[in-house]
N, C-alpha and C. Protein backbone atom coordinates (compact mmCIF):
# COMPACT_ATOMS: atom_id res chain seq x y z
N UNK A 1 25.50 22.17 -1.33
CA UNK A 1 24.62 21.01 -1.28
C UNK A 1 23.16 21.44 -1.34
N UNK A 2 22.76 22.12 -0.30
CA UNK A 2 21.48 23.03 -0.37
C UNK A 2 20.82 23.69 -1.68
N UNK A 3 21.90 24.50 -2.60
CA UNK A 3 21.92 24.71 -3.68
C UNK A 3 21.21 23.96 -5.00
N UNK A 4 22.31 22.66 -4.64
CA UNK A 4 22.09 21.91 -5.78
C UNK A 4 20.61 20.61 -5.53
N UNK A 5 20.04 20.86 -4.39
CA UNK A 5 18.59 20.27 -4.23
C UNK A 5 17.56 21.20 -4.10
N UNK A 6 18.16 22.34 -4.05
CA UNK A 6 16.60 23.02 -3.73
C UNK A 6 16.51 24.55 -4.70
N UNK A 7 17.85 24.67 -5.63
CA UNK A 7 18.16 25.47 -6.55
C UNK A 7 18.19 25.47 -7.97
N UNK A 8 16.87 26.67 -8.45
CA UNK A 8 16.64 26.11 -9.92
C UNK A 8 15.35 25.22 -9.98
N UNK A 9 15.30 24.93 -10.59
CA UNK A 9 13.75 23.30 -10.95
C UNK A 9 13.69 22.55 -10.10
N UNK A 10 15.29 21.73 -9.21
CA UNK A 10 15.00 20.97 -8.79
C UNK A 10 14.19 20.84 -7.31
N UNK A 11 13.53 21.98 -7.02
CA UNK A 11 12.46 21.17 -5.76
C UNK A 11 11.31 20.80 -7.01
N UNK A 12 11.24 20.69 -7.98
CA UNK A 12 10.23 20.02 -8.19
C UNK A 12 10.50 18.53 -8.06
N UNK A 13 12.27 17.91 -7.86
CA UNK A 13 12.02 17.24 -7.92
C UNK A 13 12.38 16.86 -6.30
N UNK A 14 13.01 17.58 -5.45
CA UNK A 14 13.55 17.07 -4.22
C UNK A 14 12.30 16.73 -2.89
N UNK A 15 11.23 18.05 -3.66
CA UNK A 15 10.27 17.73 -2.40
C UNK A 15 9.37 16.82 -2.36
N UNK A 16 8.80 15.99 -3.58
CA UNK A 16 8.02 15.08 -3.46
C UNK A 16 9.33 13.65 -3.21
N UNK A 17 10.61 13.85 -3.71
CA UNK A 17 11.71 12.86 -2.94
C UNK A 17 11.64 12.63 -1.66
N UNK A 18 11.46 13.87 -1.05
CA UNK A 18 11.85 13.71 0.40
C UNK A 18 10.74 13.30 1.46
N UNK A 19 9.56 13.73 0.51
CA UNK A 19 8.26 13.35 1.26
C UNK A 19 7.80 11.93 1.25
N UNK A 20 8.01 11.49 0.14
CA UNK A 20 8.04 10.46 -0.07
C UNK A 20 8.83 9.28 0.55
N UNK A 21 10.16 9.65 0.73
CA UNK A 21 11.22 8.94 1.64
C UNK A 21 10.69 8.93 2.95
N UNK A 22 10.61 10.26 3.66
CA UNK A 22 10.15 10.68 5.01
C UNK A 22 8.98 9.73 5.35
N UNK A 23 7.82 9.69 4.22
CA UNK A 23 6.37 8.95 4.75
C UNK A 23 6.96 7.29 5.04
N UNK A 24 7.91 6.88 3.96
CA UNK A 24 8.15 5.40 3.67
C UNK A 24 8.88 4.98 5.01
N UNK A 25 10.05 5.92 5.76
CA UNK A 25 10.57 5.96 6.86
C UNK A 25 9.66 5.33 8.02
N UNK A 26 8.76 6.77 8.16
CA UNK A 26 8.10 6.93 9.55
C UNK A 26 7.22 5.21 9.15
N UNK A 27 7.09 4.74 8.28
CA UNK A 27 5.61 3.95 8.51
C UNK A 27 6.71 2.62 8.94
N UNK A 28 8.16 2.63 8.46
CA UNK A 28 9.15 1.36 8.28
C UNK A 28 9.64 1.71 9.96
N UNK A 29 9.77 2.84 11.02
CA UNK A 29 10.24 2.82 11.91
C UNK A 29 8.66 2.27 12.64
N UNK A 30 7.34 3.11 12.61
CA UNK A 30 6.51 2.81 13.52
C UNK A 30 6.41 1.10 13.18
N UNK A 31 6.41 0.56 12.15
CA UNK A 31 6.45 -1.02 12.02
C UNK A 31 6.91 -1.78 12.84
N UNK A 32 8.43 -1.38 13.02
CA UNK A 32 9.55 -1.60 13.42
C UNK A 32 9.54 -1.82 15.24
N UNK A 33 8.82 -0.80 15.51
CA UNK A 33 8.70 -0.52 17.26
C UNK A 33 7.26 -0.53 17.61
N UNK A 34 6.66 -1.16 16.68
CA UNK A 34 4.77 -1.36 16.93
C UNK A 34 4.30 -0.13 17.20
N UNK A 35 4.25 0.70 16.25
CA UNK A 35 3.77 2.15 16.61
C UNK A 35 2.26 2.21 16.39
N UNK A 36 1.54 2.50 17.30
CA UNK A 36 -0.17 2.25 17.39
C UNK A 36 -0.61 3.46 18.06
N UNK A 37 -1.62 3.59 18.32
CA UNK A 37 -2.28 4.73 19.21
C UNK A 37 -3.54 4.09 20.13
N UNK A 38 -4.24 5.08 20.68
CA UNK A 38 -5.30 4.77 21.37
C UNK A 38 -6.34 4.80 21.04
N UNK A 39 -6.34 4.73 19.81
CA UNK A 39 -7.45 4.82 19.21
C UNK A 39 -8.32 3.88 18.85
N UNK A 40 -10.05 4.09 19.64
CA UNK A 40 -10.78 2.94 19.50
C UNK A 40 -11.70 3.46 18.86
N UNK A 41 -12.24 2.61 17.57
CA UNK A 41 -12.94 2.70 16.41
C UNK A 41 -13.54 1.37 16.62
N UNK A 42 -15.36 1.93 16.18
CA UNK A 42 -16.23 0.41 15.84
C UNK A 42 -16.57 0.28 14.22
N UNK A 43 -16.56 -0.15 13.68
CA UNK A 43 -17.10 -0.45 12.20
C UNK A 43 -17.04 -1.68 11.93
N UNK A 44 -18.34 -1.92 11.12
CA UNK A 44 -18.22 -3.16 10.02
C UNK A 44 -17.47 -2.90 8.58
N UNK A 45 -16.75 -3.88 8.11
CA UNK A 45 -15.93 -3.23 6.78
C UNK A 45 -16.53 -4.92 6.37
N UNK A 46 -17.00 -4.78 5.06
CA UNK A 46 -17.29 -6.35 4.33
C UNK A 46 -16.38 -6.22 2.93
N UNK A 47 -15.17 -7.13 3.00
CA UNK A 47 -13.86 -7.65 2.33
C UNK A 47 -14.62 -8.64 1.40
N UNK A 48 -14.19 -8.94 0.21
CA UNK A 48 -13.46 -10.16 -0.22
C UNK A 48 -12.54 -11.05 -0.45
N UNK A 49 -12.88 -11.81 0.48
CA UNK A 49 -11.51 -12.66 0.80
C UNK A 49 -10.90 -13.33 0.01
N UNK A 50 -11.12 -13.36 -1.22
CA UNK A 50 -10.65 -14.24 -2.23
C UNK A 50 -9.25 -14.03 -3.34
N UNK A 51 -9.12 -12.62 -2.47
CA UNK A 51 -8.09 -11.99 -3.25
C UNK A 51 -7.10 -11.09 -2.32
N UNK A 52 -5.95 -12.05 -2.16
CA UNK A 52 -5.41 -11.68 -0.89
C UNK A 52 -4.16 -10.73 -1.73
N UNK A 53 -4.57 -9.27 -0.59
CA UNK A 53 -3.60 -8.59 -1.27
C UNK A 53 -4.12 -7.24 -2.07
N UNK A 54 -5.35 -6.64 -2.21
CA UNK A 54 -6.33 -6.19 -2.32
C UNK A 54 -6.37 -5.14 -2.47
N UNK A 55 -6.08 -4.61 -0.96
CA UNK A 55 -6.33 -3.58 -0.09
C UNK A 55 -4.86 -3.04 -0.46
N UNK A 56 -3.94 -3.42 -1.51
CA UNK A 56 -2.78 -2.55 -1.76
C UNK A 56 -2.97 -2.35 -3.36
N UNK A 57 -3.97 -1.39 -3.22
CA UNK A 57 -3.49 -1.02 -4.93
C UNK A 57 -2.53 0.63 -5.22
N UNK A 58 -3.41 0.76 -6.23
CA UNK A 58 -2.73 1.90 -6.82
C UNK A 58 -2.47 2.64 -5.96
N UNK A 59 -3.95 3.34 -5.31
CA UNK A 59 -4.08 4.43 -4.39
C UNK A 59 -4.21 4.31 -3.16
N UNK A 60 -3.02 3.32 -2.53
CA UNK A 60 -2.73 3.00 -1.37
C UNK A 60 -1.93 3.89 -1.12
N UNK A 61 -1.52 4.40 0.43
CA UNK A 61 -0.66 5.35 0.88
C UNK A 61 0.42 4.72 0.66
N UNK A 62 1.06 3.71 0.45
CA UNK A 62 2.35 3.38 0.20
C UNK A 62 2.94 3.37 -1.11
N UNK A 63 1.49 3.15 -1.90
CA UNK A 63 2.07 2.95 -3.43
C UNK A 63 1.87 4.58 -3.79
N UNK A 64 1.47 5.54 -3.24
CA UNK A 64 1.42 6.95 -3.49
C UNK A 64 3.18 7.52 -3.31
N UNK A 65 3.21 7.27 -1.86
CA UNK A 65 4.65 7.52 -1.36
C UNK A 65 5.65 6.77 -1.77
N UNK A 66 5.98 5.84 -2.78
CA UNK A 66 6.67 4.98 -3.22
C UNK A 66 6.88 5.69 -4.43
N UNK A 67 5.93 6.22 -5.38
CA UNK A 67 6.02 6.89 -6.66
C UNK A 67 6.34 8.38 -6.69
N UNK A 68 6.16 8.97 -5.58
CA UNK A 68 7.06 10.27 -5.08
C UNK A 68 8.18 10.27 -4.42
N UNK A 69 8.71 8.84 -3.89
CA UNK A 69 10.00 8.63 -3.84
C UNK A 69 10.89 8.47 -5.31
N UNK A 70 10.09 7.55 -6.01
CA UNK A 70 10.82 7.23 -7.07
C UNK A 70 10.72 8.27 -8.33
N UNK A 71 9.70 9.01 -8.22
CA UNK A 71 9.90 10.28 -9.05
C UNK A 71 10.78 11.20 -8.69
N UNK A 72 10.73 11.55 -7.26
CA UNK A 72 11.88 12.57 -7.16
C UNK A 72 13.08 12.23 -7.11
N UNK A 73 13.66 11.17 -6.76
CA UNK A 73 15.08 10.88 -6.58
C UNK A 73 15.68 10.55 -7.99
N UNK A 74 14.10 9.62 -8.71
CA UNK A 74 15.07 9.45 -10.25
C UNK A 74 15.21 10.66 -11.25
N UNK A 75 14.06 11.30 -11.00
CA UNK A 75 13.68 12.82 -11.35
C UNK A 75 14.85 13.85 -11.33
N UNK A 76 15.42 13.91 -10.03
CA UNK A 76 16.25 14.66 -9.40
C UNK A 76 17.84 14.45 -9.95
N UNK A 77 18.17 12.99 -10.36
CA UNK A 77 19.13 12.23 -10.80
C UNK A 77 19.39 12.94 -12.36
N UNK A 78 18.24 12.61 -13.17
CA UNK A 78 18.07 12.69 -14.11
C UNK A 78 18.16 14.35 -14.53
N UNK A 79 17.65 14.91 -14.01
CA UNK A 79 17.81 16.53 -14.09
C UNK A 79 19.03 17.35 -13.59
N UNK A 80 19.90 17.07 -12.82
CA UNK A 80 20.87 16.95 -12.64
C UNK A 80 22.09 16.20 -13.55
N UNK A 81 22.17 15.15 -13.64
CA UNK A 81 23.24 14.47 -14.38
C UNK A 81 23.02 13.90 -15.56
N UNK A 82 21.93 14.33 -16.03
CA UNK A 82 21.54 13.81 -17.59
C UNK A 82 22.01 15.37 -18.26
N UNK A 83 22.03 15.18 -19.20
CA UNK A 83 21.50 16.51 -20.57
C UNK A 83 20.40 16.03 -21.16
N UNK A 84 19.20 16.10 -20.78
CA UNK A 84 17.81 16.01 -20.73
C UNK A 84 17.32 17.40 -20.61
N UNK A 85 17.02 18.16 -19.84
CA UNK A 85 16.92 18.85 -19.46
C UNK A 85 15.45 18.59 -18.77
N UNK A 86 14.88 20.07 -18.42
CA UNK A 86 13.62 20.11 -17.14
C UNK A 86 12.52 18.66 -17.60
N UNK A 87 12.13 19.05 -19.04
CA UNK A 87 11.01 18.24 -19.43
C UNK A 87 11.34 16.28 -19.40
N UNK A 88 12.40 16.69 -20.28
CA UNK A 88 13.12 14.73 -19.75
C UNK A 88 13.04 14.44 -19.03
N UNK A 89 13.96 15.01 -17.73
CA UNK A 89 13.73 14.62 -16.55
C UNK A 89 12.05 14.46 -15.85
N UNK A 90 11.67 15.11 -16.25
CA UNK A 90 10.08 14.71 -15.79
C UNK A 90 9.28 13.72 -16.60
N UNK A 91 9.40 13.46 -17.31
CA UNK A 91 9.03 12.02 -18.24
C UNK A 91 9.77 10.71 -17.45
N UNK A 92 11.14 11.47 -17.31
CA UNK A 92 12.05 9.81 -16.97
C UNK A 92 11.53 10.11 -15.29
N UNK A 93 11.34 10.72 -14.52
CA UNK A 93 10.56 10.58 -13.23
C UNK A 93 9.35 9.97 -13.39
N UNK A 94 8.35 10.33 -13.91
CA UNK A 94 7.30 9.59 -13.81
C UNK A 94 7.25 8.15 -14.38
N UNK A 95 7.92 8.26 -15.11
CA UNK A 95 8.25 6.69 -15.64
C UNK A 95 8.71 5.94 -14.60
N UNK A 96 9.65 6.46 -13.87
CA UNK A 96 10.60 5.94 -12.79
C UNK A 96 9.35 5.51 -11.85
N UNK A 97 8.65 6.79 -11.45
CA UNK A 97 7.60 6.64 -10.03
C UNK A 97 6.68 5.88 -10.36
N UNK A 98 6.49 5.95 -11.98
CA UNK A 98 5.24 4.52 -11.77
C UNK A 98 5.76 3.39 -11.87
N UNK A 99 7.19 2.83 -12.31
CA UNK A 99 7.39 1.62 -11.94
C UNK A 99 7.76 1.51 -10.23
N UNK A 100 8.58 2.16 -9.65
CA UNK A 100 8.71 1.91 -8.21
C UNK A 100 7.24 1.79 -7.71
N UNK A 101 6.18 2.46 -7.95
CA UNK A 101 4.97 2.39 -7.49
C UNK A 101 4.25 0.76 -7.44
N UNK A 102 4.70 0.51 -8.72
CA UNK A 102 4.23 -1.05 -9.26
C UNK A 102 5.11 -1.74 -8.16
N UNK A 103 5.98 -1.49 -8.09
CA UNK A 103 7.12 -2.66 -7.69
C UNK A 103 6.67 -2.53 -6.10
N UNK A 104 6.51 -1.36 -5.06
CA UNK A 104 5.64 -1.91 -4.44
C UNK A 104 4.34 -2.39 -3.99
N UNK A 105 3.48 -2.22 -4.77
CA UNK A 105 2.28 -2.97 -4.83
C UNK A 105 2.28 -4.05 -4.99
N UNK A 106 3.51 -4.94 -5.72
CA UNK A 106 3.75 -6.12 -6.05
C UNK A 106 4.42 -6.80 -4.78
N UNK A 107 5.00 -6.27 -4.27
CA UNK A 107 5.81 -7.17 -3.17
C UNK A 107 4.87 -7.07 -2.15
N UNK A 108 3.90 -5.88 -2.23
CA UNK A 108 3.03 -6.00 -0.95
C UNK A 108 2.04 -6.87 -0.59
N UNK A 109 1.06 -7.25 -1.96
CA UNK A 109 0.51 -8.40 -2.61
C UNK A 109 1.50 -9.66 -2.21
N UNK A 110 2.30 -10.01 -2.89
CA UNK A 110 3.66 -10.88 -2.43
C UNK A 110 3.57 -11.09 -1.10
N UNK A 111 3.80 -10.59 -0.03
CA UNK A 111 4.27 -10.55 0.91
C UNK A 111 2.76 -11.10 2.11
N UNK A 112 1.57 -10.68 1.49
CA UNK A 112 0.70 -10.92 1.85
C UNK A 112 -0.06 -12.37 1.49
N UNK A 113 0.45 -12.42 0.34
CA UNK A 113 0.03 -14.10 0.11
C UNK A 113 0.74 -14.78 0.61
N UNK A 114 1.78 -14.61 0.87
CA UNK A 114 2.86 -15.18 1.70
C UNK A 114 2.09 -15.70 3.02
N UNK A 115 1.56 -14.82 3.44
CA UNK A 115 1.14 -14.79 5.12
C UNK A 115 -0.37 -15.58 4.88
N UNK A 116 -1.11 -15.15 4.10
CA UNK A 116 -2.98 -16.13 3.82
C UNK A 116 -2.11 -17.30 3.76
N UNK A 117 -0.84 -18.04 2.97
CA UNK A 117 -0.76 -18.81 2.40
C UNK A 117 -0.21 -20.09 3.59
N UNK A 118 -0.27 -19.53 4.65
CA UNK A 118 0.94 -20.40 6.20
C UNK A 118 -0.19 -21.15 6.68
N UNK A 119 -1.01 -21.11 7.22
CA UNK A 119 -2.13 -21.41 8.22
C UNK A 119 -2.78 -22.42 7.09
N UNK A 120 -2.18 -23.98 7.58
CA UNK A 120 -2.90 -24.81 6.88
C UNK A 120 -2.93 -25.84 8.17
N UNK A 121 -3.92 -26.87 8.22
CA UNK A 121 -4.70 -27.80 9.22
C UNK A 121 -4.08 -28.95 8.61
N UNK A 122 -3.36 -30.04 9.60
CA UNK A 122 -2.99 -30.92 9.05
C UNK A 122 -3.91 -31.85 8.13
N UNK A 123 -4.99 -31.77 8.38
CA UNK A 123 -6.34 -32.44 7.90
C UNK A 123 -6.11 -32.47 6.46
N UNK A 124 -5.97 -31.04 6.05
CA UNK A 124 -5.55 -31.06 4.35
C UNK A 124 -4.93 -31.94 3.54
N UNK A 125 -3.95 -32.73 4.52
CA UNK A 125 -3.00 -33.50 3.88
C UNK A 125 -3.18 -34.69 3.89
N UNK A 126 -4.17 -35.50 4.05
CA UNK A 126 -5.38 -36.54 4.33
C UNK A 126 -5.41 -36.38 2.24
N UNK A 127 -4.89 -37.99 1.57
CA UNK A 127 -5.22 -38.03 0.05
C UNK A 127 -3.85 -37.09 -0.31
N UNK A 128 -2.81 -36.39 -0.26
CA UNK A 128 -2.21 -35.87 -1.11
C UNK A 128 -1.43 -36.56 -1.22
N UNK A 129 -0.55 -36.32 -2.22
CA UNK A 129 0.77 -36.77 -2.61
C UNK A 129 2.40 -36.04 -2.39
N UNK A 130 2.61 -36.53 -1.94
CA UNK A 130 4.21 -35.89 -1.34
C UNK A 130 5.70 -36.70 -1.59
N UNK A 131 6.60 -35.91 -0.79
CA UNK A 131 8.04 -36.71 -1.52
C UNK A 131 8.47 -36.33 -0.23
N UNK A 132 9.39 -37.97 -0.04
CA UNK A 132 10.25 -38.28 1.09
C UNK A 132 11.39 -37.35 1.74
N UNK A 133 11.56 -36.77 2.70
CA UNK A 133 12.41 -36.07 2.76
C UNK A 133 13.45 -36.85 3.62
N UNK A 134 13.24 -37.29 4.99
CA UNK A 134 13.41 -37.97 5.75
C UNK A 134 13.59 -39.72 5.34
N UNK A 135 14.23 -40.84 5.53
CA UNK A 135 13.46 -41.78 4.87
C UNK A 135 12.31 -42.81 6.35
N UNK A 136 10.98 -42.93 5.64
CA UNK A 136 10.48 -43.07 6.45
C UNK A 136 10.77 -45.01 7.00
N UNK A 137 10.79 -44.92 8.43
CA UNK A 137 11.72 -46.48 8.53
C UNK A 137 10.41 -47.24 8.20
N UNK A 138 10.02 -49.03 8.42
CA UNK A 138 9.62 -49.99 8.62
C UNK A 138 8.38 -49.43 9.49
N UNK A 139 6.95 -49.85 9.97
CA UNK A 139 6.24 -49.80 10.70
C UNK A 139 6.73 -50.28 12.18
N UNK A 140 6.24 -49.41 13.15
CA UNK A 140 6.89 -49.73 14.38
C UNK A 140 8.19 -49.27 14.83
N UNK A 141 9.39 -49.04 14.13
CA UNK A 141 10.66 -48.59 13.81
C UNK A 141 11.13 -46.91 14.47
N UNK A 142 10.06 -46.18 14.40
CA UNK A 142 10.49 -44.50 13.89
C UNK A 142 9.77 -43.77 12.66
N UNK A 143 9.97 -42.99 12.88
CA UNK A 143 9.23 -41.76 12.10
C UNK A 143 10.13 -40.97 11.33
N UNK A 144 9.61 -40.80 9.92
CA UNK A 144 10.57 -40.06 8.92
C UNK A 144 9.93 -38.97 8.49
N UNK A 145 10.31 -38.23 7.68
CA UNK A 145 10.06 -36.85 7.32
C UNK A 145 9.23 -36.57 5.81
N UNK A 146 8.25 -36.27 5.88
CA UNK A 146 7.71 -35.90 4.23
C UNK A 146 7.36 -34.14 4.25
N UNK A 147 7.16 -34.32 2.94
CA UNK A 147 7.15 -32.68 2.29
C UNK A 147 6.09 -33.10 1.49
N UNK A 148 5.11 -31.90 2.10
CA UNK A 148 3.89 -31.70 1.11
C UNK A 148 3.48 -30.16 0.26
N UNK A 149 3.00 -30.43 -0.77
CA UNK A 149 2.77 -28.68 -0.98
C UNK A 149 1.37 -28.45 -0.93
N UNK A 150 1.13 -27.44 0.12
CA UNK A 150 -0.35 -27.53 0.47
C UNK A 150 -0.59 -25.66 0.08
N UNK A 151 -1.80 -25.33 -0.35
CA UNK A 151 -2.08 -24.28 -0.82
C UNK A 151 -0.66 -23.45 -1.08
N UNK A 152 0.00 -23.84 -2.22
CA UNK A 152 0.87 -23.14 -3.13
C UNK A 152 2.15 -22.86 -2.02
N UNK A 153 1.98 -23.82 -0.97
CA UNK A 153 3.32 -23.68 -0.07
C UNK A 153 3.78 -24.90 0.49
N UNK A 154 5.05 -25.27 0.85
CA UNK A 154 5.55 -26.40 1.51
C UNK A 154 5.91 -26.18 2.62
N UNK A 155 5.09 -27.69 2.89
CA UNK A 155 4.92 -27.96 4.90
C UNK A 155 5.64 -28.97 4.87
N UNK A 156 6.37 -29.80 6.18
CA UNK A 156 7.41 -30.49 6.20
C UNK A 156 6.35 -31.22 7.17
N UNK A 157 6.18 -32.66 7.51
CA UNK A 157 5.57 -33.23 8.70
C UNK A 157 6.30 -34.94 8.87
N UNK A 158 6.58 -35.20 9.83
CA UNK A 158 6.56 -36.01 10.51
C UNK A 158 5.82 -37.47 9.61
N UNK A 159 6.35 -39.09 9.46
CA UNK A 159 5.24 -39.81 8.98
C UNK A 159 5.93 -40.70 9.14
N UNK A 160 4.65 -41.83 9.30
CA UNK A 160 5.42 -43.57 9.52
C UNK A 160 4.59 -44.09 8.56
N UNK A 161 5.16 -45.41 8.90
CA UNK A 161 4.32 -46.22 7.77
C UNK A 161 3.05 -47.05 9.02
N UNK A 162 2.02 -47.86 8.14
CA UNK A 162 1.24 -48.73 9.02
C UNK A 162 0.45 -49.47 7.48
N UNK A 163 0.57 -50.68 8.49
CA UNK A 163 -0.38 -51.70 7.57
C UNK A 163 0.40 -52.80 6.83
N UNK A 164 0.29 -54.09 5.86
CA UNK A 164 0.62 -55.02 5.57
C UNK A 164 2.12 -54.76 4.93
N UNK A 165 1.93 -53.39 3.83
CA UNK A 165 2.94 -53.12 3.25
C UNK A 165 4.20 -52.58 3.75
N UNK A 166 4.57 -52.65 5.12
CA UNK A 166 5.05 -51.85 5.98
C UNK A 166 6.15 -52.24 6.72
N UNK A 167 6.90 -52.89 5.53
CA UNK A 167 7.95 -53.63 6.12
C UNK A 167 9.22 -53.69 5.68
N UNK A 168 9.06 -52.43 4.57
CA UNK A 168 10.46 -52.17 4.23
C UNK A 168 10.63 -50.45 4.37
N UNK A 169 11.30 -49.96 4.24
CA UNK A 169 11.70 -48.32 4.84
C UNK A 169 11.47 -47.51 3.12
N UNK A 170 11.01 -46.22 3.19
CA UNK A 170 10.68 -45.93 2.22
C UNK A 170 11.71 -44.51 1.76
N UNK A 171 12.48 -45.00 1.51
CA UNK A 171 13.86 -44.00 1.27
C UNK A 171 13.40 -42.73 0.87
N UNK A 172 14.80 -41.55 0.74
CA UNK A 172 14.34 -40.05 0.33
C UNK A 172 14.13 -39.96 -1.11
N UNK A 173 13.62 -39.42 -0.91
CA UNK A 173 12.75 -38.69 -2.71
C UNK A 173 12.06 -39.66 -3.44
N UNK A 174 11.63 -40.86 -2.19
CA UNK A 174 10.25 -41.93 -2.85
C UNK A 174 9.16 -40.79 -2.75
N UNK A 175 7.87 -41.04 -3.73
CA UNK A 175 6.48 -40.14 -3.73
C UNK A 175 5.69 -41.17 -2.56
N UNK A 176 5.64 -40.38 -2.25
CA UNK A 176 4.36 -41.08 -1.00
C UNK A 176 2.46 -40.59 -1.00
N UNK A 177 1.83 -41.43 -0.48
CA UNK A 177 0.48 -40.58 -0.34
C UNK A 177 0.09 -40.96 0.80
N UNK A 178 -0.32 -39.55 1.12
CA UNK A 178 -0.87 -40.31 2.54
C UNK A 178 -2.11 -40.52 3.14
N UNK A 179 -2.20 -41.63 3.18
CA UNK A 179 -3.75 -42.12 3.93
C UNK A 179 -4.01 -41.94 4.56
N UNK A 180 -3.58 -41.49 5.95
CA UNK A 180 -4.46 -41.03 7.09
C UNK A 180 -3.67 -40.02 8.16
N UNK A 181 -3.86 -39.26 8.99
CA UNK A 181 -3.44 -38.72 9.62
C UNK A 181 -3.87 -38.45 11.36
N UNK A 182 -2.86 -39.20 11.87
CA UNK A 182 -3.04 -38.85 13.30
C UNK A 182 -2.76 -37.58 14.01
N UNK A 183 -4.50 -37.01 14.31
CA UNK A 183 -4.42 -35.88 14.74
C UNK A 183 -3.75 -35.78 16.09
N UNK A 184 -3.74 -36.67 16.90
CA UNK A 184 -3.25 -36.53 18.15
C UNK A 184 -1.66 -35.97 18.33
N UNK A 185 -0.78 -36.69 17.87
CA UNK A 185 0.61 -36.49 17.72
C UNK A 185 0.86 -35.64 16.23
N UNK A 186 -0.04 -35.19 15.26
CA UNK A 186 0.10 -34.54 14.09
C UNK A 186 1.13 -35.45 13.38
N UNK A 187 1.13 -36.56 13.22
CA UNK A 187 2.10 -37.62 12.56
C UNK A 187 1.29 -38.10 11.02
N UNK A 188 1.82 -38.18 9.77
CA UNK A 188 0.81 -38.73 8.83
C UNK A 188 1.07 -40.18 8.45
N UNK A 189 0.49 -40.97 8.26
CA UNK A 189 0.61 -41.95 7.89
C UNK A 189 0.46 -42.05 6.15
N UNK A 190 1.95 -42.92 6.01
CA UNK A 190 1.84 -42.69 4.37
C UNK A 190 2.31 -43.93 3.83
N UNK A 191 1.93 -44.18 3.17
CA UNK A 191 2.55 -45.47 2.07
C UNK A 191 2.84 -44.77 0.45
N UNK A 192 3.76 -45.90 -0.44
CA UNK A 192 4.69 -45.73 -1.42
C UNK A 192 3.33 -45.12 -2.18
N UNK A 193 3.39 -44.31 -2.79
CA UNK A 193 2.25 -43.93 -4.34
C UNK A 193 2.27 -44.36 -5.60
């Protein structure tokens, strides 16, 4: 076993594999169990916030260790069980490590718009347009359920009806808009659109 990873060419490809695995590990266990230190640092850092997701590019430590995972293991694969030989295999590794590299920069981005994208104020939803999920009853009656999509995500809230028109129940998958919103109970008030 020893042999066939570390005998011949292939630590060129086993050791940036393993380092690479090893870094992706330790950062997925300290994640995992909130691994922090004591370390107190003052600085100003000035971001642009407009582009969430940023701070993971190319030459991020993850997208480094992601492309020395995926170079050595596909590297290692390839030099081993291909008839390629040394040089193939190092073409089809780096090919390999820069797409795994991409692929996580992409989910990391992903994963981060995900999170800018949660934290919305019911206020927002004051004028939009939405669809019934719940059906909302008669004014006075109970409270039904709408779905709104607010900054490129869907929020579910609570809504009744109020006012003249408000006297028949506004079934599921009617479009609604909603006119006003009671901040107190976070309830929206919506009529048919």
């Amino acid at each position: 076993m020893m042999d066939s990873l570390f005998g011949d060419l292939a630590p060129w490809f086993t050791a940036p594999a393993l380092l690479g695995t090893g870094f992706l590990m330790i950062q997925l266990v300290l994640g995992e169990i909130g691994g922090d230190g004591a370390l107190d640092l003052d600085f100003d850092v000035d971001i642009d916030g407009d582009h969430p997701g940023a701070e993971f590019g190319w030459l991020s430590l993850q997208s480094i260790s992601a492309f020395f995972m995926g170079y050595g293991w596909i590297g290692f694969a390839a030099y081993r069980f291909l008839d390629v030989g040394f040089t193939g295999a190092a073409m089809i590794a780096v090919l390999a490590g820069v797409g795994v590299a991409w692929l996580m920069v992409w989910l990391l981005r992903s994963f981060l718009k995900l999170q800018n994208n949660t934290n919305v104020s019911i206020q927002q939803a004051r004028g939009m347009v939405g669809e019934v999920y719940v059906t909302v009853p008669p004014q006075g009656t109970g409270r039904g359920e709408v779905v709104l999509v607010i900054n490129n995500s869907r929020h579910s809230y609570f809504a009744v009806q109020d006012g003249d028109a408000a006297d028949e129940p506004i079934v599921t998958h009617t479009r609604v808009k909603v006119r006003d919103v009671d901040t107190a109970s976070n309830i929206l008030i919506v009529e048919p659109a």
